[in-house]
C-alpha atoms as a PDB file:
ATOM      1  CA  UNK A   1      18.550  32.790  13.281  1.00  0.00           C
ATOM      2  CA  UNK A   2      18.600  34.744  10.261  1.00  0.00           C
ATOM      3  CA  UNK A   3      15.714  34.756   7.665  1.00  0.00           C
ATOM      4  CA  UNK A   4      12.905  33.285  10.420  1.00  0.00           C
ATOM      5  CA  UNK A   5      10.710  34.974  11.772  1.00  0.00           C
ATOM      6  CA  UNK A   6      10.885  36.649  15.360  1.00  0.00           C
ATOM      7  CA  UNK A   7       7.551  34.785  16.534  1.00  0.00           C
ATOM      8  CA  UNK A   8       8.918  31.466  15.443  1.00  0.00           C
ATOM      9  CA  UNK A   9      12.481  31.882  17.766  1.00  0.00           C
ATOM     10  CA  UNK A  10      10.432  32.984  20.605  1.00  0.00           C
ATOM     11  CA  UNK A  11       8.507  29.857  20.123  1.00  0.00           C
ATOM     12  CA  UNK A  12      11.598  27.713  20.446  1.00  0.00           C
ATOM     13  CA  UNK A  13      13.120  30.160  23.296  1.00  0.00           C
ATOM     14  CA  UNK A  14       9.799  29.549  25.114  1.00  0.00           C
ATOM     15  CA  UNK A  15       9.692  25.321  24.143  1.00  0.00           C
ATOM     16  CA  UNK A  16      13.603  25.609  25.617  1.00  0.00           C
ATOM     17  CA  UNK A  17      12.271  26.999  28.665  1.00  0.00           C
ATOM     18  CA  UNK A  18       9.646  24.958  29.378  1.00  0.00           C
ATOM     19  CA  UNK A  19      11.642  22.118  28.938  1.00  0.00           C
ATOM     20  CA  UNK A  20      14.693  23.506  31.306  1.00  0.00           C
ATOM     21  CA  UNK A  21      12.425  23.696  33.534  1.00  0.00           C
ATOM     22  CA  UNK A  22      11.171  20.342  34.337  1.00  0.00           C
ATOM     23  CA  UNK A  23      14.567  19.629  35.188  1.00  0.00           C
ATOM     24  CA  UNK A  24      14.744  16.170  33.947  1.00  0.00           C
ATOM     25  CA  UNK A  25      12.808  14.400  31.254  1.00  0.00           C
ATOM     26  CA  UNK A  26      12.009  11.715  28.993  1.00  0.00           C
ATOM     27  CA  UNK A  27      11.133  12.033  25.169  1.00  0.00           C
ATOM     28  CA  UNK A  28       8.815   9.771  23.384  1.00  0.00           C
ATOM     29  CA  UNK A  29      11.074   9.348  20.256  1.00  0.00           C
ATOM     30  CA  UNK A  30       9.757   7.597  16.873  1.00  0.00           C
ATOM     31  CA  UNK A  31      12.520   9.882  14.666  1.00  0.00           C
ATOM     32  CA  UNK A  32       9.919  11.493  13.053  1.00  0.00           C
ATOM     33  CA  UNK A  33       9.913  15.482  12.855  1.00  0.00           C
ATOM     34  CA  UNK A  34       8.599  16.270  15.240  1.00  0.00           C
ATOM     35  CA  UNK A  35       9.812  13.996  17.989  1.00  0.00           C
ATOM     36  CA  UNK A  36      13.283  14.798  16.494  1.00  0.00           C
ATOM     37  CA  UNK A  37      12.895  18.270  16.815  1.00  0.00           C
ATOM     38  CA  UNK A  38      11.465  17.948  20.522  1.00  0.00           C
ATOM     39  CA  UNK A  39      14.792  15.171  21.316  1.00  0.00           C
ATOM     40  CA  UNK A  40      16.812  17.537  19.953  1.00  0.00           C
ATOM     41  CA  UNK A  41      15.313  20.809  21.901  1.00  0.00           C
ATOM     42  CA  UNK A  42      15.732  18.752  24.856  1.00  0.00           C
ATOM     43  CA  UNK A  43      19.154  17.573  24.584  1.00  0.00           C
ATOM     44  CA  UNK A  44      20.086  21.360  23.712  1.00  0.00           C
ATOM     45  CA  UNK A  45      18.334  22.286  27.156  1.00  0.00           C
ATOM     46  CA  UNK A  46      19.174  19.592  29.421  1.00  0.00           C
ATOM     47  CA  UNK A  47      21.682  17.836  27.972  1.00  0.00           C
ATOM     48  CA  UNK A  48      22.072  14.023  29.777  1.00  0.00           C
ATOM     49  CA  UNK A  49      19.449  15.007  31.276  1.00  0.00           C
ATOM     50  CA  UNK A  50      17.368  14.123  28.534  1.00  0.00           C
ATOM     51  CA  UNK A  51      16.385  10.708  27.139  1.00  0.00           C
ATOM     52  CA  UNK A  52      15.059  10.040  23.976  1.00  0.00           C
ATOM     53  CA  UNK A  53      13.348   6.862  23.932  1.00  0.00           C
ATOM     54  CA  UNK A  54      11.839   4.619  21.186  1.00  0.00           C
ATOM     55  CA  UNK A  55       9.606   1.916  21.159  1.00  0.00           C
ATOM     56  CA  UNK A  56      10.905  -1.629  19.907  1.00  0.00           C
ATOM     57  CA  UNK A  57       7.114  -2.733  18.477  1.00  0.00           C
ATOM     58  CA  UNK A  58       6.509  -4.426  15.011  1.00  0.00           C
ATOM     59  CA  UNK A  59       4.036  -1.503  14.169  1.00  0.00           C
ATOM     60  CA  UNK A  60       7.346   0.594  13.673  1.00  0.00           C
ATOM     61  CA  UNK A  61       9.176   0.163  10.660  1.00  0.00           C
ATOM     62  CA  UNK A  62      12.753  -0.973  11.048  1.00  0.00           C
ATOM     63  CA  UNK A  63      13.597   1.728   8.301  1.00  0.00           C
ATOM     64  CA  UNK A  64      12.610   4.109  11.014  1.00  0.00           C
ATOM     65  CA  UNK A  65      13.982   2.757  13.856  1.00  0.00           C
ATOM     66  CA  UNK A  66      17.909   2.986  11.501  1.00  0.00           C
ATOM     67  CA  UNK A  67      17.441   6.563  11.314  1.00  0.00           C
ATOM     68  CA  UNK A  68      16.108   7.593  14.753  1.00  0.00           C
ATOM     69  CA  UNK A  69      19.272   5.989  15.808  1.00  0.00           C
ATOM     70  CA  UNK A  70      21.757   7.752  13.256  1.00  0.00           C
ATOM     71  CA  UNK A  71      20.113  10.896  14.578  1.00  0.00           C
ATOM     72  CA  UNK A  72      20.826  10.382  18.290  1.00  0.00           C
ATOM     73  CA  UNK A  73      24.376   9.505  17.546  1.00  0.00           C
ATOM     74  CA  UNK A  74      24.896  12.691  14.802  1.00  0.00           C
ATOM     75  CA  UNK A  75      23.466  15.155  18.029  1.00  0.00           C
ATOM     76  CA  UNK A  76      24.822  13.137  20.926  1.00  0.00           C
ATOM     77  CA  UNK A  77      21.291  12.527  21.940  1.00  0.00           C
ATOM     78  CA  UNK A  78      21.011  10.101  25.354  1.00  0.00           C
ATOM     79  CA  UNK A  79      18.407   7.174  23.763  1.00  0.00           C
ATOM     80  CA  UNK A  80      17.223   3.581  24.369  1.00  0.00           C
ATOM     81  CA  UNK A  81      14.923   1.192  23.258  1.00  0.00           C
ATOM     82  CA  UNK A  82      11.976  -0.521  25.462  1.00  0.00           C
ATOM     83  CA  UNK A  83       9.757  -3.483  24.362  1.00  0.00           C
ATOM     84  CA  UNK A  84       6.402  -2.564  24.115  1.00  0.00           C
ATOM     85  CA  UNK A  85       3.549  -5.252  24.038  1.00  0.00           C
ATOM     86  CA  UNK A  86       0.552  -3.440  22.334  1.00  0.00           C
ATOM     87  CA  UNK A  87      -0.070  -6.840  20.276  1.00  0.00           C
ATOM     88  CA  UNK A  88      -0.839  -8.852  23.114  1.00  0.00           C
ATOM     89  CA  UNK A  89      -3.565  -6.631  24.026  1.00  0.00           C
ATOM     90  CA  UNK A  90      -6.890  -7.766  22.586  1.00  0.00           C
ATOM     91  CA  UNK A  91      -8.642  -4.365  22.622  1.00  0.00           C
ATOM     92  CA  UNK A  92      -5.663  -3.226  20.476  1.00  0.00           C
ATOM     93  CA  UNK A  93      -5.359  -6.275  17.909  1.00  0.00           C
ATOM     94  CA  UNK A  94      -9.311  -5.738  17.544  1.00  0.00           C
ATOM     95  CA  UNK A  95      -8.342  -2.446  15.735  1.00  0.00           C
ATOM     96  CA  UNK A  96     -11.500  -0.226  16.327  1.00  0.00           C
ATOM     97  CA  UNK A  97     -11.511   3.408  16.981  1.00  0.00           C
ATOM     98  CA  UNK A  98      -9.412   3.600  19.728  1.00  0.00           C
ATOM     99  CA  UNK A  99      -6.559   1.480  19.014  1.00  0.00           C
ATOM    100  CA  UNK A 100      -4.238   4.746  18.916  1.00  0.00           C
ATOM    101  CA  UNK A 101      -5.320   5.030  22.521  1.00  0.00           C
ATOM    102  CA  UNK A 102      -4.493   1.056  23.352  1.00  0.00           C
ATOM    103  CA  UNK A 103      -0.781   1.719  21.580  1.00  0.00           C
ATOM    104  CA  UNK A 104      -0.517   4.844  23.121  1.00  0.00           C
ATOM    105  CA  UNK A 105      -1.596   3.738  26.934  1.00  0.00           C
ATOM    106  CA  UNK A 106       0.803   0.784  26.485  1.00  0.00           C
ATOM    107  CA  UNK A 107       3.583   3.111  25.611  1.00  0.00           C
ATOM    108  CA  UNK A 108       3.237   5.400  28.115  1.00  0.00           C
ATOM    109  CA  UNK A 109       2.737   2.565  31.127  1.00  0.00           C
ATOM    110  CA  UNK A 110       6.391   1.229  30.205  1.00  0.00           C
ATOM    111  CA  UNK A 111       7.894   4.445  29.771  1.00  0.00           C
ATOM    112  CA  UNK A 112       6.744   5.414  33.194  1.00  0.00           C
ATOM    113  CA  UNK A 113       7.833   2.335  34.558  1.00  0.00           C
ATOM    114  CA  UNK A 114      11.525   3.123  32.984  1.00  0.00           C
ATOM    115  CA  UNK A 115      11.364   6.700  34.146  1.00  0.00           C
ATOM    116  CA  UNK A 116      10.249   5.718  37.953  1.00  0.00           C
ATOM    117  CA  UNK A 117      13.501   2.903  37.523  1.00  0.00           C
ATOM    118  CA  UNK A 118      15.739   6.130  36.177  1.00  0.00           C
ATOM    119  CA  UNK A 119      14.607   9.028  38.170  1.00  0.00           C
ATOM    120  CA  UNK A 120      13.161  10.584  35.457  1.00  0.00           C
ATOM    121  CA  UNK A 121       9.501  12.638  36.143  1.00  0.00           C
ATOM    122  CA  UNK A 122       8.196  14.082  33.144  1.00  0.00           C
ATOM    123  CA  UNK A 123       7.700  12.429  30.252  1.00  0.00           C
ATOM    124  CA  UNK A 124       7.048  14.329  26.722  1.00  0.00           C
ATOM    125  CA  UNK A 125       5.858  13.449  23.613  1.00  0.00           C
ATOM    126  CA  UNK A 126       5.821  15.343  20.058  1.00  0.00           C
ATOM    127  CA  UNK A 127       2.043  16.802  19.215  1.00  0.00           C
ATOM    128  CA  UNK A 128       1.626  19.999  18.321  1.00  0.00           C
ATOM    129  CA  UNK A 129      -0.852  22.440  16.872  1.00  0.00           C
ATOM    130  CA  UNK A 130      -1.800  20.967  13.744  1.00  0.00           C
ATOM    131  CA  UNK A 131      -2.231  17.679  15.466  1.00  0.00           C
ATOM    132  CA  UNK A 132      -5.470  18.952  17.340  1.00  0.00           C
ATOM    133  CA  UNK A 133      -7.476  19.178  14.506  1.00  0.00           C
ATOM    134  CA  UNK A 134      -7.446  15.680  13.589  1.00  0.00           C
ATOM    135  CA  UNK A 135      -8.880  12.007  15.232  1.00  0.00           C
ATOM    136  CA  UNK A 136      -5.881  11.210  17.784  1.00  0.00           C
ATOM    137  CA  UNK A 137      -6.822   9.094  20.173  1.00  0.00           C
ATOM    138  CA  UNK A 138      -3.214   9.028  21.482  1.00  0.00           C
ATOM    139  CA  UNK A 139      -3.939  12.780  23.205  1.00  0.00           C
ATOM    140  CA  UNK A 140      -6.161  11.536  25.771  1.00  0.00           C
ATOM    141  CA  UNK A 141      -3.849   8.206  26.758  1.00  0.00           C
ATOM    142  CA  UNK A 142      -1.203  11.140  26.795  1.00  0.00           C
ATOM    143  CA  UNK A 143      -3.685  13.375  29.174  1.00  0.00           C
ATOM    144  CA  UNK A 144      -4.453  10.483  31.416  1.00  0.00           C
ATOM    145  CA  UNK A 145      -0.960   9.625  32.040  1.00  0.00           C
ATOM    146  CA  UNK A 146      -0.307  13.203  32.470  1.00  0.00           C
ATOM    147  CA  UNK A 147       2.616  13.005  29.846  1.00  0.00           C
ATOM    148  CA  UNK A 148       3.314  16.894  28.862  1.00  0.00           C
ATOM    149  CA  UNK A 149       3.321  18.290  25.266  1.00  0.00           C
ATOM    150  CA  UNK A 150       5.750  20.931  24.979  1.00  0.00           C
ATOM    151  CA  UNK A 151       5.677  21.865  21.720  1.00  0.00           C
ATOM    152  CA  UNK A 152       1.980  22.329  21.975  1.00  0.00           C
ATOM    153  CA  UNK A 153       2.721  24.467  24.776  1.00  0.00           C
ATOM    154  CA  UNK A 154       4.754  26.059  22.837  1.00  0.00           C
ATOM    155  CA  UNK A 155       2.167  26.118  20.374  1.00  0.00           C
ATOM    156  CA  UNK A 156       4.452  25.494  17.412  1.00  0.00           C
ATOM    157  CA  UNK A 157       2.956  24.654  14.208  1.00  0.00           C
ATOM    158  CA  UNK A 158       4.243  21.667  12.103  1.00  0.00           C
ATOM    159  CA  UNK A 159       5.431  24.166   9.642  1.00  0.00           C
ATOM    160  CA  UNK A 160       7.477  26.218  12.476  1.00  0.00           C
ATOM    161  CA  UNK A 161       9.000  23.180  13.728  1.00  0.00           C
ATOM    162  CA  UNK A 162      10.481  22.134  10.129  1.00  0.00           C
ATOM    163  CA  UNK A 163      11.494  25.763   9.839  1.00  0.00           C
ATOM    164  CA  UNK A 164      13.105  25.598  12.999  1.00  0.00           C
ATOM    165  CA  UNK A 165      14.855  21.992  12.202  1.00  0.00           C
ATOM    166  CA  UNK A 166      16.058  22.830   9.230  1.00  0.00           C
ATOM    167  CA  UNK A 167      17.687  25.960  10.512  1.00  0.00           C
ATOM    168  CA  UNK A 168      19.245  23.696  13.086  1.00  0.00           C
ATOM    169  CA  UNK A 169      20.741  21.607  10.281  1.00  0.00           C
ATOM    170  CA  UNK A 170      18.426  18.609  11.297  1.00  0.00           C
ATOM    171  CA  UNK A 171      18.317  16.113   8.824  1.00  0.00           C
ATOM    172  CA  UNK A 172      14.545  15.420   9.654  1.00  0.00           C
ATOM    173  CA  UNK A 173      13.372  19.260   8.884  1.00  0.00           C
ATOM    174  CA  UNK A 174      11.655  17.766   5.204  1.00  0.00           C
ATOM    175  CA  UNK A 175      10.779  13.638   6.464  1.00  0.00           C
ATOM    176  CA  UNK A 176       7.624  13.023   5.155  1.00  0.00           C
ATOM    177  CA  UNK A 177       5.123  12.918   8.053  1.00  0.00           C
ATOM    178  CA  UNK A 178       4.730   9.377   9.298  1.00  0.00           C
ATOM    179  CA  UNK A 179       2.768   7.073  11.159  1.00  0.00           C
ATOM    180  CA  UNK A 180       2.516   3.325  12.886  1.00  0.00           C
ATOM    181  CA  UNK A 181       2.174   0.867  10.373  1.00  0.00           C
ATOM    182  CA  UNK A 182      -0.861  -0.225  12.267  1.00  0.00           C
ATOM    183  CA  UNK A 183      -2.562   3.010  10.834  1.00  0.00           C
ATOM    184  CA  UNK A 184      -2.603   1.135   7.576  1.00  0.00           C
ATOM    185  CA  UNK A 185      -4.602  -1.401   8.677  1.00  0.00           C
ATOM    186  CA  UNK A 186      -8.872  -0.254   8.031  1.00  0.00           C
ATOM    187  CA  UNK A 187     -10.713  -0.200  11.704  1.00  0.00           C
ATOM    188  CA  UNK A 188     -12.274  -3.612  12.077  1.00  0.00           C
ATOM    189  CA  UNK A 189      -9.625  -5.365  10.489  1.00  0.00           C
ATOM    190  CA  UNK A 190      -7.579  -7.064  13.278  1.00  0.00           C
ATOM    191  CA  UNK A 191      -4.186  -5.564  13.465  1.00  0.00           C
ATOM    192  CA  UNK A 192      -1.673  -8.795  13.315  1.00  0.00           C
ATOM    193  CA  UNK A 193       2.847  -8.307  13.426  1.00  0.00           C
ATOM    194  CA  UNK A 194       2.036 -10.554  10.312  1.00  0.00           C
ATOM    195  CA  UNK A 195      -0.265  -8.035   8.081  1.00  0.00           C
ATOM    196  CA  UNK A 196       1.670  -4.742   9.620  1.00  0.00           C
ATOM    197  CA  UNK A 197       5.102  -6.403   8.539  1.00  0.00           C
ATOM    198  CA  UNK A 198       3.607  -7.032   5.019  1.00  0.00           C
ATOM    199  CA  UNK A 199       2.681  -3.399   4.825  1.00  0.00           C
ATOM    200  CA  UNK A 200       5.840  -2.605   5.877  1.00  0.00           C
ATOM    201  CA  UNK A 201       7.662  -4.826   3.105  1.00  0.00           C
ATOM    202  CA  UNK A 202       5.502  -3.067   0.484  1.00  0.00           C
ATOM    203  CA  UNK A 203       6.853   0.324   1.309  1.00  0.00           C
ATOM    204  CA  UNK A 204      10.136  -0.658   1.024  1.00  0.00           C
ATOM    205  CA  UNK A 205       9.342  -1.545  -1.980  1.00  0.00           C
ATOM    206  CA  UNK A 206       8.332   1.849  -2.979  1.00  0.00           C
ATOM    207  CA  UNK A 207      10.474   3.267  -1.506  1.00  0.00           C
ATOM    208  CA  UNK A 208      13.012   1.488  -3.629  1.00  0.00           C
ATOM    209  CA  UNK A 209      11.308   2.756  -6.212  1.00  0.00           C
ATOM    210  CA  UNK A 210      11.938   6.448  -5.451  1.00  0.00           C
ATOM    211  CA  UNK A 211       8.715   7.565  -4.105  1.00  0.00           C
ATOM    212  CA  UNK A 212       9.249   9.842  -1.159  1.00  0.00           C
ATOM    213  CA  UNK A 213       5.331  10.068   0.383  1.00  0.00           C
ATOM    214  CA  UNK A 214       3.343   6.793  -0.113  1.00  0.00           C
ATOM    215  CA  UNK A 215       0.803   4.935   2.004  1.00  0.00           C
ATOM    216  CA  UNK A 216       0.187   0.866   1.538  1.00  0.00           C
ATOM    217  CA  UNK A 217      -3.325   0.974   3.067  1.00  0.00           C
ATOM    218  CA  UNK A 218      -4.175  -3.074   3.616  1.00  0.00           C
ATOM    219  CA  UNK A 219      -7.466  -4.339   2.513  1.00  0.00           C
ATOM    220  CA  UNK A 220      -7.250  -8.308   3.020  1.00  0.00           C
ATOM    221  CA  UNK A 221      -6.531  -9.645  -0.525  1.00  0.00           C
ATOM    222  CA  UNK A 222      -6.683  -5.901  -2.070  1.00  0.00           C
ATOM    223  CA  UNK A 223      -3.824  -3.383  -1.177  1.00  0.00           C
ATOM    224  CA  UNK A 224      -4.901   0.466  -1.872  1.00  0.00           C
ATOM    225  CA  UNK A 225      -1.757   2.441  -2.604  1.00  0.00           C
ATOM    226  CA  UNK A 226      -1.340   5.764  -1.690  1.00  0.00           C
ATOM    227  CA  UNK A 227       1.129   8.214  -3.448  1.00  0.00           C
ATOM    228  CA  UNK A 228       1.414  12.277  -2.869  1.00  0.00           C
ATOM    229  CA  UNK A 229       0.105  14.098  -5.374  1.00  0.00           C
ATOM    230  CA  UNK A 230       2.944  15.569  -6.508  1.00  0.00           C
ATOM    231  CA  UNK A 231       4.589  11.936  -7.326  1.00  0.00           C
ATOM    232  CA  UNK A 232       1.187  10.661  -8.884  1.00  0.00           C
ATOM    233  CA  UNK A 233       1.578  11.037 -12.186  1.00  0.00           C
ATOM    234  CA  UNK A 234       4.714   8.910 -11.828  1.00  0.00           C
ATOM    235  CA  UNK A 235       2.619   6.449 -10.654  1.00  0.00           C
ATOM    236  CA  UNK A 236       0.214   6.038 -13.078  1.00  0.00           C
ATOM    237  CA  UNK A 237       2.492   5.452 -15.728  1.00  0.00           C
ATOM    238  CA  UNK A 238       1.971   2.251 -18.036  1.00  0.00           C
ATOM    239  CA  UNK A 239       5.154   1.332 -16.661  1.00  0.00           C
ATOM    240  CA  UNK A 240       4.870   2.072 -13.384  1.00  0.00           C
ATOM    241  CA  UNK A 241       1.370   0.561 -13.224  1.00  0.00           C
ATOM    242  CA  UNK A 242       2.893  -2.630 -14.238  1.00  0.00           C
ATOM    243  CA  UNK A 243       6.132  -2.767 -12.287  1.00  0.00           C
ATOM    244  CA  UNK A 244       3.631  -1.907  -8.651  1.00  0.00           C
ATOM    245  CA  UNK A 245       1.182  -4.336 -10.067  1.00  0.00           C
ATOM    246  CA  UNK A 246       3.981  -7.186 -10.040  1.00  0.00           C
ATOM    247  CA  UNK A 247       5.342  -6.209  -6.946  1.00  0.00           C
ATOM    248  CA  UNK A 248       2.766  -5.947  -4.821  1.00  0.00           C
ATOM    249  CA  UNK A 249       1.260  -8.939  -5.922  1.00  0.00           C
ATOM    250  CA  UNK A 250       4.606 -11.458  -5.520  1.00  0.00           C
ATOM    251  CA  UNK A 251       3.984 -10.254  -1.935  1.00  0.00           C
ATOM    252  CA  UNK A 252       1.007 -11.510  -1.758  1.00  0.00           C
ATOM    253  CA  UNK A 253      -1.727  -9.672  -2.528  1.00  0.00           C
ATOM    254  CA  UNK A 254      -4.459 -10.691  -5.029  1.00  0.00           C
ATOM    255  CA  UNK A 255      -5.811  -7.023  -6.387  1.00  0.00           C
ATOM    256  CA  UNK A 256      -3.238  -4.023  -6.375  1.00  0.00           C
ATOM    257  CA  UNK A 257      -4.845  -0.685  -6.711  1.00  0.00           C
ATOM    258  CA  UNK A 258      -4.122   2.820  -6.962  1.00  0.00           C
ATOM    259  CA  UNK A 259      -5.964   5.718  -4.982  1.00  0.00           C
ATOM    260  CA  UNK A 260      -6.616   8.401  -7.370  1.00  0.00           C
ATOM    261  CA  UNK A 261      -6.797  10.718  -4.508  1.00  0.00           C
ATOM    262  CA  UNK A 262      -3.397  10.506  -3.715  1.00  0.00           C
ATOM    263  CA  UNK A 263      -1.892  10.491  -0.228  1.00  0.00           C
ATOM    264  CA  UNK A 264      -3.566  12.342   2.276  1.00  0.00           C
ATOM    265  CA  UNK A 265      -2.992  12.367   5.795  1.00  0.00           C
ATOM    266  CA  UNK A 266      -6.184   9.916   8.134  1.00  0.00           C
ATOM    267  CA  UNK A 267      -7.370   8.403   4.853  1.00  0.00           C
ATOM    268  CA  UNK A 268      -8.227   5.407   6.931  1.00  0.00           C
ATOM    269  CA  UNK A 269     -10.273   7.910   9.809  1.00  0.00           C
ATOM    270  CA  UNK A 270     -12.549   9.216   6.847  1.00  0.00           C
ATOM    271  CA  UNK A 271     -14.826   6.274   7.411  1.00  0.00           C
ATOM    272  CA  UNK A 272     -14.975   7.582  11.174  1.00  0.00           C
ATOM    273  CA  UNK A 273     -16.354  11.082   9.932  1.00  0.00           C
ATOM    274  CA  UNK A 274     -18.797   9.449   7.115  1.00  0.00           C
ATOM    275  CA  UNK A 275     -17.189  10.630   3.739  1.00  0.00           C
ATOM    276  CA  UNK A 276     -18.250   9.519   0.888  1.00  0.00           C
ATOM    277  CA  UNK A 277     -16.273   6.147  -0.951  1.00  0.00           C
ATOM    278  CA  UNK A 278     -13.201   7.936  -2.760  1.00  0.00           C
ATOM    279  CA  UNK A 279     -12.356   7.245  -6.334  1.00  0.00           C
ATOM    280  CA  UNK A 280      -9.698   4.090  -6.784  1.00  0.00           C
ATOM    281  CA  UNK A 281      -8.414   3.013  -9.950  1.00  0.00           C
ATOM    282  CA  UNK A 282      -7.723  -0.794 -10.307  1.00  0.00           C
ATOM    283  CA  UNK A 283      -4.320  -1.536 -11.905  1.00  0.00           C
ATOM    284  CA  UNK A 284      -5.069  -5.285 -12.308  1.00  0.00           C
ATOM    285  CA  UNK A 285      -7.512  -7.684 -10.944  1.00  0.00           C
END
């Protein structure tokens, strides 16, 4: 692996290892990075052995769900879908701080129901270092299920594991990180399939538009749009203003707004950790 570092390839010989030996396992596969990287590692160690699966929920864009599948079929990954009913859970749709858990516990209950059905043991999901330092809920649904964290193990950083995708030729070494479209949704606010599909229609939309790293945070009648910094100046053209402005509001929205921060990752869990309100400018009211 020429041009990375030694540390880094003994971080993937170890995550191979640890994964060869559990003998026989099943990923927790949205297509994002890093669950692409860990489907991926697994495949390489186990082969059909391995089985990446993905959750068919509305919280889950259907953009995302296309390209975990073109992925699987590129690296002759083993995958399948199973239904997952986190919105018929009231302590989920209530949205407080621990609806990451709810989605998470639900997940995790049907894919050990699959696994017990197929043989399969261990179960294995994508966190890694990084991911300890922020609010995750999910990590202690994943600890009480005893579902296993290899890359963690591993302790691979997100920046080692695009490193290590993209010298695999893995189409996913530069996605943009992403998350449940429930995380759009402000704790408090009930999490509906109606207001997460809306979200999801808006960033399409930008998406369309050529942005690569956007949030569409929903706030009832006011949607609070997130772009990277990077792509923000774009954004606050005249132009643009006006084009997001009409957009966003034939969808349905009343007041379409523009975060001047930018996106940042947990925008929504900064209420959690009492920061202050962050600057927004109003495109049109």
């Amino acid at each position: 692996m020429s041009g990375m570092s030694s540390a880094t390839e003994q971080k993937q010989e170890k995550l191979l290892s640890i994964l060869e030996s559990m003998g026989k396992v099943m990923v927790a596969y949205s297509g994002g990075t890093d669950s692409a990287y860990l489907a991926w590692a697994a495949g390489k160690a186990l082969g059909d052995r391995a089985l990446a699966v993905t959750a068919d929920s509305a919280s889950i864009p259907e953009s995302h769900k296309r390209d975990a599948e073109e992925f699987v079929r590129r690296f002759s990954l083993r995958h399948q879908y199973i239904e997952t009913h986190e919105f018929e859970n009231p302590d989920y749709v209530r949205n407080d701080a621990n609806r990451c858990f709810h989605c998470k516990d639900e997940l995790f209950n049907r894919l050990k129901d699959i696994g017990n059905s197929l043989g399969f043991e261990h179960i294995v999901y994508g966190v890694n270092v990084d991911d300890t330092g922020d609010f995750r809920p999910g990590h202690r649904a994943a600890h009480e299920h005893g579902v296993r964290a290899p890359l963690l193990e591993a302790q691979l950083t997100k920046a080692e594991i695009r490193e290590l995708s993209k010298q695999e030729n893995l189409p996913t070494w530069d996605r943009p990180a992403a998350a449940c479209l429930s995380s759009r949704i402000p704790y408090g606010t009930e999490v509906t399939r109606e207001n997460v599909k809306l979200v999801e229609r808006g960033e399409e939309e930008l998406k369309q538009l050529g942005f690569r790293v956007f949030r569409v945070r929903y706030h009832g009648e006011l949607v609070r749009i997130e772009i990277g910094p990077a792509e923000l100046p774009r954004a606050l053209n005249l132009e643009m203003t006006q084009k997001l402005t009409q957009i966003f509001k034939n969808l349905g929205w009343k007041y379409v707004t523009l975060d001047l921060e930018g996106y940042r990752q947990g925008s929504l869990n900064e209420v959690l950790l009492g920061s202050k309100t962050k600057p927004i400018l109003s495109i049109m009211s």
